[in-house]
Protein backbone atom coordinates (compact mmCIF):
# COMPACT_ATOMS: atom_id res chain seq x y z
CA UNK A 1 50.57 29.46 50.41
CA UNK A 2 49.09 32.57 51.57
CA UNK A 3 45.86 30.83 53.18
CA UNK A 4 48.15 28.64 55.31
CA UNK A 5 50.67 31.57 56.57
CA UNK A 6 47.09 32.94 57.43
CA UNK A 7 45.30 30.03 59.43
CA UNK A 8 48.69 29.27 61.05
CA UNK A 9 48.44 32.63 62.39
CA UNK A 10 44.95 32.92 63.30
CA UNK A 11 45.97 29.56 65.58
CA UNK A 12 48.99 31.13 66.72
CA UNK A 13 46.84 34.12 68.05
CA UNK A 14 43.70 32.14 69.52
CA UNK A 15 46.19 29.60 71.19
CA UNK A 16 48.26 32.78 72.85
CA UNK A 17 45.00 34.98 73.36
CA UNK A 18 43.71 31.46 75.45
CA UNK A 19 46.88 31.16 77.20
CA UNK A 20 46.11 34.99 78.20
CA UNK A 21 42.53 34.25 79.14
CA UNK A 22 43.44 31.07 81.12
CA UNK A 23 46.48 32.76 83.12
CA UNK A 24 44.77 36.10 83.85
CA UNK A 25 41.11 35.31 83.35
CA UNK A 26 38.91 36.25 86.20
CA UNK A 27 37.12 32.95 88.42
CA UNK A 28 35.48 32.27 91.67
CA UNK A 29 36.05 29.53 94.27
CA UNK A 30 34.33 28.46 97.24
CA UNK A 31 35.77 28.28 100.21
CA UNK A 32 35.70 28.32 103.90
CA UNK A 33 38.44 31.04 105.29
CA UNK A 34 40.85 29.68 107.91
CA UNK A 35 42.92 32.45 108.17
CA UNK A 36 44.64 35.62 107.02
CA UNK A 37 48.15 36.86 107.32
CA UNK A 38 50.64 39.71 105.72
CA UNK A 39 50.94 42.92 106.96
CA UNK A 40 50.12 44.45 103.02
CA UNK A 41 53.66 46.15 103.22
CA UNK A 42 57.17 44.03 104.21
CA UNK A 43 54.44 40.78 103.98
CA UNK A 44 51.98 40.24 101.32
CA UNK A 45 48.29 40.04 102.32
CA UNK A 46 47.24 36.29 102.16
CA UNK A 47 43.54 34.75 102.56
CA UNK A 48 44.43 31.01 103.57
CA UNK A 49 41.36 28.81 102.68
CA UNK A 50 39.71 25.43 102.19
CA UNK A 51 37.73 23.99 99.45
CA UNK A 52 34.22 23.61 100.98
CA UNK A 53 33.43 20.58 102.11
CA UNK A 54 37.11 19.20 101.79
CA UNK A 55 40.32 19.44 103.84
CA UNK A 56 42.21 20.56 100.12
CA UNK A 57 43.31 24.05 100.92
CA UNK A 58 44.01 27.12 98.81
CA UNK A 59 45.93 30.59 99.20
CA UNK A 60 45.21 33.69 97.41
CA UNK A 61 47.27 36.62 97.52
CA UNK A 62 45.84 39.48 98.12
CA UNK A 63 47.15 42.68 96.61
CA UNK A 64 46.05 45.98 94.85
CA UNK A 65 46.26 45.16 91.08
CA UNK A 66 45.70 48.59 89.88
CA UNK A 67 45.39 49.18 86.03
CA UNK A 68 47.17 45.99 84.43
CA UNK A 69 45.72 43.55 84.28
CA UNK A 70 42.90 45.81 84.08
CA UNK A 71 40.57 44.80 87.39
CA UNK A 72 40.96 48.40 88.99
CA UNK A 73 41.58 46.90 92.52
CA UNK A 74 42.93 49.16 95.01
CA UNK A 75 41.10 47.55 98.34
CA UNK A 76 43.18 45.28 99.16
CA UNK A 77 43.16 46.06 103.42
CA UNK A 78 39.67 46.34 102.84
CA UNK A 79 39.29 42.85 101.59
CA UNK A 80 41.87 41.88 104.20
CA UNK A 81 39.94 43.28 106.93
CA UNK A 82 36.84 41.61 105.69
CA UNK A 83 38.38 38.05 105.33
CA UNK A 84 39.86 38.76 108.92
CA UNK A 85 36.14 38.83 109.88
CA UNK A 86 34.24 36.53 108.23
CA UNK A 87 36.88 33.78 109.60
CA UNK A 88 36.71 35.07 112.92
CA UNK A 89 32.51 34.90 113.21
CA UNK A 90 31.52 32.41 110.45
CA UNK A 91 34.50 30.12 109.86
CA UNK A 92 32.47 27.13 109.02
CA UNK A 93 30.56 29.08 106.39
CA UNK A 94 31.53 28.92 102.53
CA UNK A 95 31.60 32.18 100.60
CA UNK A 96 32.44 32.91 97.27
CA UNK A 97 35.99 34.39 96.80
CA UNK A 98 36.20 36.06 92.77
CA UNK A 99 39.71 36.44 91.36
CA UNK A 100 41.84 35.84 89.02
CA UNK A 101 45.33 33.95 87.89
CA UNK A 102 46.45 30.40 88.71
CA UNK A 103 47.77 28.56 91.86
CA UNK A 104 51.08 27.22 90.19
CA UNK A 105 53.32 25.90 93.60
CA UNK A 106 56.73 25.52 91.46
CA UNK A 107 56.55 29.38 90.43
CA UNK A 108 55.31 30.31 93.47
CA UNK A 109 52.05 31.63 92.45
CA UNK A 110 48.69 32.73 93.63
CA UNK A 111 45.48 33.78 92.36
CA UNK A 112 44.89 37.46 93.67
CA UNK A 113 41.10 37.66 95.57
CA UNK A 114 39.30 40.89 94.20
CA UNK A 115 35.85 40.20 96.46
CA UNK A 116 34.35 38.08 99.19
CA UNK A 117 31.13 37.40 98.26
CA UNK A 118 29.57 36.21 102.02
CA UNK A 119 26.28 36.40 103.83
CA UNK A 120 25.55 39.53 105.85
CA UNK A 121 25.73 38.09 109.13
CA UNK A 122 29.58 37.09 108.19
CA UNK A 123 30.19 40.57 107.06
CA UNK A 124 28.68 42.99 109.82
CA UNK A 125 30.94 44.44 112.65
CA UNK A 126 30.55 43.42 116.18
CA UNK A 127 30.95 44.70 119.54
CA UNK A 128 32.13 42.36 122.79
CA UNK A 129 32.11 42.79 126.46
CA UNK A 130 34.25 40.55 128.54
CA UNK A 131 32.44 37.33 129.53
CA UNK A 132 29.31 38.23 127.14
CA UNK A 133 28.32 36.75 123.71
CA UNK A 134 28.68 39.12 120.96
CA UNK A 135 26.45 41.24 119.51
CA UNK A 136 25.85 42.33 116.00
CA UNK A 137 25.92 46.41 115.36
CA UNK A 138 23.21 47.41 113.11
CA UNK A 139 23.70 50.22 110.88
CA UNK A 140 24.28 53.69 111.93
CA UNK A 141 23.99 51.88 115.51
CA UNK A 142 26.90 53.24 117.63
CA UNK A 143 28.99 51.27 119.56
């Protein structure tokens, strides 16, 4: 009788501790950014995306998580920023967006991004002149 009380509980615990994992475990998708919107205050920051290679899209909030679940994220206009421009100079290249949680539509939920994982040429800042093509910054270049 004991042994049984005891595996029944040992199930009961991996089955909830998988739920956990599944539901809050961290993963990475790629994607092509299409857009970003939220102002991180009255709106929540969102990085609207597509699979690569597919028209199947996918929305991530994007917020500071802080200490629970424990991923330490307090970036999140940083990340916003840096979505902003990687769609604006390499929307048709896939990068690797790392989160966590599940896209669930009836509960209205969304994974939360915690990096962009792009090339460098998506990633640097750039400087434009009416008319003219735009130029990548270097650096410690100045504008």
């Amino acid at each position: 009788m004991k042994s049984k009380v005891s595996l029944v509980l040992i199930v009961l615990l991996s089955t909830v501790l998988f739920v956990i994992w599944f539901l809050w475990g961290s993963n990475s998708w790629e994607v092509q950014i299409s857009g970003t919107t939220g102002d991180g205050q009255a709106i929540q920051y969102r990085i609207e995306t597509v699979y690569a290679g597919t028209s199947k899209t996918l929305i991530f909030r994007n917020e500071d998580a802080g200490f629970l679940p424990p991923y330490f994220k307090f970036d999140s206009a940083d990340l916003q920023a840096l979505a902003g421009r990687i769609k604006e100079q390499c929307p048709e290249v896939p990068v690797i967006i790392k989160g966590y949680s599940l896209r669930i539509p009836f509960l209205n939920m969304f994974p939360n991004a915690t990096s962009i994982d792009a090339p460098e040429r998506c990633t640097q800042a750039t400087t434009r002149s009416p008319g003219a093509a735009a130029e990548t910054l270097e650096p410690g270049q100045a504008e």
